[in-house]
C-alpha atoms as a PDB file:
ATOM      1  CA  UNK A   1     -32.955  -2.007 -18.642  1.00  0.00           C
ATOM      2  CA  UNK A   2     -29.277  -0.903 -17.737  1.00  0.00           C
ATOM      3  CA  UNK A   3     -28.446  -1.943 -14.609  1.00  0.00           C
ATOM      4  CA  UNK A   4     -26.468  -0.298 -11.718  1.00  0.00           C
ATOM      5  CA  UNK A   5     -24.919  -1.331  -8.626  1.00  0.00           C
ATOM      6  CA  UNK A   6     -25.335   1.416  -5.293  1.00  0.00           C
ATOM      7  CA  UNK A   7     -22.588   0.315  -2.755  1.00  0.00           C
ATOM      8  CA  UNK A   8     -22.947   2.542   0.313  1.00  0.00           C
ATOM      9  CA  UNK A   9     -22.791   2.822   3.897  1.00  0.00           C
ATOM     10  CA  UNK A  10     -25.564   5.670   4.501  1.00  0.00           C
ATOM     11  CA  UNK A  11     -29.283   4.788   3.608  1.00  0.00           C
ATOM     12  CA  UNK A  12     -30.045   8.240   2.764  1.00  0.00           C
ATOM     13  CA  UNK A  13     -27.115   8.698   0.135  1.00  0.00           C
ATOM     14  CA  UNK A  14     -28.263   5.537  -1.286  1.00  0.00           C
ATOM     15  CA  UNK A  15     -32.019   6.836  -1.887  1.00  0.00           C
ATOM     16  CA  UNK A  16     -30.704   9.866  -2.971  1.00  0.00           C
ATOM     17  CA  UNK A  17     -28.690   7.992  -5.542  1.00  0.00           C
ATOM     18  CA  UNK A  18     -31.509   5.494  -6.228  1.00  0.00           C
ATOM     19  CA  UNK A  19     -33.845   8.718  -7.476  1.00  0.00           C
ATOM     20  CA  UNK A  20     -31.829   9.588  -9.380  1.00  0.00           C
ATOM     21  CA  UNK A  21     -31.100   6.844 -11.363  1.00  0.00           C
ATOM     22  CA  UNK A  22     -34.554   5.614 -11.488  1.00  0.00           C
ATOM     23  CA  UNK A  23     -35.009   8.994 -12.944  1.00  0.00           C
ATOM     24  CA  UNK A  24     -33.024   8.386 -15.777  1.00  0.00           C
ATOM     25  CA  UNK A  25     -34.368   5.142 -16.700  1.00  0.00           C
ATOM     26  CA  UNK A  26     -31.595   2.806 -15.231  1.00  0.00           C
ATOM     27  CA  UNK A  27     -32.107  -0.100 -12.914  1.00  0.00           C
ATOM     28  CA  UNK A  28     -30.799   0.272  -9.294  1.00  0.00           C
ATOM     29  CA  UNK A  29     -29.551  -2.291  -6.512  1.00  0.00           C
ATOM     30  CA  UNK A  30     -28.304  -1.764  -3.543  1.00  0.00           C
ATOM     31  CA  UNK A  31     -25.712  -3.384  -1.223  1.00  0.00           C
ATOM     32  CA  UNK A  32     -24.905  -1.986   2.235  1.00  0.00           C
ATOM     33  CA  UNK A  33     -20.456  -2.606   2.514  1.00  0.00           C
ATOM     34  CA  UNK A  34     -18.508  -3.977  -0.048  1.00  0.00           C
ATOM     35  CA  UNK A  35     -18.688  -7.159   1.079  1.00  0.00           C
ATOM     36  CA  UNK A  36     -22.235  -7.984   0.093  1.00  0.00           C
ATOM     37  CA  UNK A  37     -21.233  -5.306  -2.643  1.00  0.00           C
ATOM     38  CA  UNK A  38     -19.104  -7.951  -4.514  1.00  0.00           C
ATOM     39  CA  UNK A  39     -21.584 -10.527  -3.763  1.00  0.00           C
ATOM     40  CA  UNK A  40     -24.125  -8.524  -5.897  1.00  0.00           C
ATOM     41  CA  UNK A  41     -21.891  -7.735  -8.504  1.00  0.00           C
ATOM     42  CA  UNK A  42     -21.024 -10.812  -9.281  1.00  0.00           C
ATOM     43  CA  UNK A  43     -24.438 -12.116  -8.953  1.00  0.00           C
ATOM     44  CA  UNK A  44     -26.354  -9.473 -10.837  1.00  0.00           C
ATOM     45  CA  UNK A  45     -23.708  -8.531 -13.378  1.00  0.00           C
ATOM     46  CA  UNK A  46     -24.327  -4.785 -13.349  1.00  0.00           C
ATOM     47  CA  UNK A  47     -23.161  -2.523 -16.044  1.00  0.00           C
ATOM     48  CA  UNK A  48     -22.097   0.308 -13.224  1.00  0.00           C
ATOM     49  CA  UNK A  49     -20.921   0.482  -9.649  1.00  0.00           C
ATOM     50  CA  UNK A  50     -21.254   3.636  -7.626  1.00  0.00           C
ATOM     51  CA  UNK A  51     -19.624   4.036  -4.778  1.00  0.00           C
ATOM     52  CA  UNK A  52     -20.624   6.621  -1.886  1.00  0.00           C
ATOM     53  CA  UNK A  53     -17.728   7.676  -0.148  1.00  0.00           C
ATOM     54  CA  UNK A  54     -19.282   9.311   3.083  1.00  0.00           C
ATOM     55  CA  UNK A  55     -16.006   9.752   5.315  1.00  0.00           C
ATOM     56  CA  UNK A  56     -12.928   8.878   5.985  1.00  0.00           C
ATOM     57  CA  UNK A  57     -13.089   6.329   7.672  1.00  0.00           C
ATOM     58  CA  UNK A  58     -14.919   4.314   4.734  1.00  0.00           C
ATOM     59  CA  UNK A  59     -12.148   5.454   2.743  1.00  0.00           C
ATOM     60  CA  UNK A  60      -9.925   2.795   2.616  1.00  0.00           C
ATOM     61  CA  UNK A  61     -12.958   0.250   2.732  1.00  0.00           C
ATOM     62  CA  UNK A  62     -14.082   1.568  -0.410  1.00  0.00           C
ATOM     63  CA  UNK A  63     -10.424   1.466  -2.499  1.00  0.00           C
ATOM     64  CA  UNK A  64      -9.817  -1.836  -1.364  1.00  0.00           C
ATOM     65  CA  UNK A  65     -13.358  -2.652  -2.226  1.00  0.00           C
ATOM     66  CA  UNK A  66     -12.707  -1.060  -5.697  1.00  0.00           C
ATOM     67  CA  UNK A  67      -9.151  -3.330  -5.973  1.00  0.00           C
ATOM     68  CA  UNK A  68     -11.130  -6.732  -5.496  1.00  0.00           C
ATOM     69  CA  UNK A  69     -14.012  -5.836  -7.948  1.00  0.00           C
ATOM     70  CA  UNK A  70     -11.367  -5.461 -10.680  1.00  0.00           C
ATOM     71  CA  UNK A  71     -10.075  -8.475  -9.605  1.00  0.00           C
ATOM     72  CA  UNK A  72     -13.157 -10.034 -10.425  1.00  0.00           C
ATOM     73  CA  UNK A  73     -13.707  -7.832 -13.579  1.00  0.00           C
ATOM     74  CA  UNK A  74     -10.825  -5.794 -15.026  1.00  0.00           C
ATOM     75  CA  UNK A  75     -13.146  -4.220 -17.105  1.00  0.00           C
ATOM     76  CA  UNK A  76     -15.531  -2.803 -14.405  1.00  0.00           C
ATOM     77  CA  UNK A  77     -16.756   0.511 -14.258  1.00  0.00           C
ATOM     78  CA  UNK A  78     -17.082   2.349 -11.708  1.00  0.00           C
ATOM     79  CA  UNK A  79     -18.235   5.946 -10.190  1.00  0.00           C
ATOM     80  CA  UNK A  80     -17.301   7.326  -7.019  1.00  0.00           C
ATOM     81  CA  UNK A  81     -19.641  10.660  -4.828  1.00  0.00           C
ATOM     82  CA  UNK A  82     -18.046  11.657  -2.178  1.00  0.00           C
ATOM     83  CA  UNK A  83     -17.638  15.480  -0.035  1.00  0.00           C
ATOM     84  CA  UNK A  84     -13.689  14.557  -0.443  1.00  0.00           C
ATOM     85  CA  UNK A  85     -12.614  16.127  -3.243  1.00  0.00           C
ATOM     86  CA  UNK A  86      -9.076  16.514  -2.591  1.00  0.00           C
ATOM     87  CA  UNK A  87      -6.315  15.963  -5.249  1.00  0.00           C
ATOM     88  CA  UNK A  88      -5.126  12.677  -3.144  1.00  0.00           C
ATOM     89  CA  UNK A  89      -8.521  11.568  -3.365  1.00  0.00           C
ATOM     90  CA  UNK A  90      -8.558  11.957  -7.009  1.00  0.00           C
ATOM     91  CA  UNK A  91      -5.356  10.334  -7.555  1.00  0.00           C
ATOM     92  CA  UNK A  92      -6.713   7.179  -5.315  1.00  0.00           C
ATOM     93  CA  UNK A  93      -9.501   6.277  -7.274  1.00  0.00           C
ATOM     94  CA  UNK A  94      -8.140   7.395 -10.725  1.00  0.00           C
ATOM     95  CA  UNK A  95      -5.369   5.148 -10.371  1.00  0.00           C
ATOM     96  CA  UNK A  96      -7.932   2.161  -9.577  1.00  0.00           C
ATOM     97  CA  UNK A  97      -8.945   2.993 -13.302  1.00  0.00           C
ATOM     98  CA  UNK A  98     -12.408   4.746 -11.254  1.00  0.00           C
ATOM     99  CA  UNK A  99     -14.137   6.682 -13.974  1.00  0.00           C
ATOM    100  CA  UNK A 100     -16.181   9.252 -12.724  1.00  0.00           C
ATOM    101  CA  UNK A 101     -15.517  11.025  -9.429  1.00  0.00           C
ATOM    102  CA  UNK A 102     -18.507  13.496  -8.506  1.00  0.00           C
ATOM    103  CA  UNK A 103     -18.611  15.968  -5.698  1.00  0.00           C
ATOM    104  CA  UNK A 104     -21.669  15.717  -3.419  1.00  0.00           C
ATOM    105  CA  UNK A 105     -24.207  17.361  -2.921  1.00  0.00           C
ATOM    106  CA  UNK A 106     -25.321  15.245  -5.958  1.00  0.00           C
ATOM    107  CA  UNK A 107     -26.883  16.710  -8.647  1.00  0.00           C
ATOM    108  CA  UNK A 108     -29.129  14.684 -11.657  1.00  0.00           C
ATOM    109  CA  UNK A 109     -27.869  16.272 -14.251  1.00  0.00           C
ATOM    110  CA  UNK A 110     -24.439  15.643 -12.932  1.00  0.00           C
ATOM    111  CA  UNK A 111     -25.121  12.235 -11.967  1.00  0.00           C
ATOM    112  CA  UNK A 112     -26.821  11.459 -15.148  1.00  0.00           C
ATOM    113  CA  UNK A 113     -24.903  13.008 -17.208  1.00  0.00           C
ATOM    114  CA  UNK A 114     -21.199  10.980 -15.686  1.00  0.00           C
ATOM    115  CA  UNK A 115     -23.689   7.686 -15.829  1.00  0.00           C
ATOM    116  CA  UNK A 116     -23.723   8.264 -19.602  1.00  0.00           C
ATOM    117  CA  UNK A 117     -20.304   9.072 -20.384  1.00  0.00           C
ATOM    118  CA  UNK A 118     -19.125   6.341 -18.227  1.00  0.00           C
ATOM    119  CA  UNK A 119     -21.095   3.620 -19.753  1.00  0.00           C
ATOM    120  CA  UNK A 120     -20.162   5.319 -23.190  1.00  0.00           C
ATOM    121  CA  UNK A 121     -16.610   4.705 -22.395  1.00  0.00           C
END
């Protein structure tokens, strides 16, 4: 079973996500910051990190987060929710090679649908 890694700060984002996903026949694990976040990843080896970005205060957490798990895997992918949808948003986590960015409220097709194309690419 494909597995994914849910980094978040807000339980009830994280369930939301975990439905989702369970839904669609992927694994889920959670981790609470990105410190026991990169902990997991490197433990469990997921295919997928998804990041919740739930304001903006958690903002920078979450890029610098992003930096040290492709220090640990250059090759990582990742998926970002968040309300934030600006264009320096965007530009943030694109240029941290992020490859999905999906506007909340979340969606399962959306999410399922950006699960598949990431792990595709």
């Amino acid at each position: 079973m494909t597995k994914i890694l849910i980094i978040g700060y807000s339980a009830l984002s994280k369930h939301m996500m975990r439905v989702i996903l369970e839904s669609g026949g992927y694994e889920v694990i959670e981790a609470e910051n990105g410190v026991v976040g990169l902990e997991r990843y490197s433990l469990d080896k997921p295919v997928l990190v998804m990041f919740d970005i739930t304001s903006e205060w958690l903002h920078n957490i979450i890029l610098t987060t992003i930096a040290k798990l492709r220090e640990i895997d250059p090759e990582v992918r990742v998926i970002v929710t968040t309300t934030d949808i600006q264009r320096s948003t965007r530009s943030q986590v694109e240029a941290l090679g992020v490859r999905g960015l999906i506007q909340k409220p979340l969606k399962r097709e959306e999410v399922l649908k950006a699960v598949a194309e990431t792990l595709k690419g």
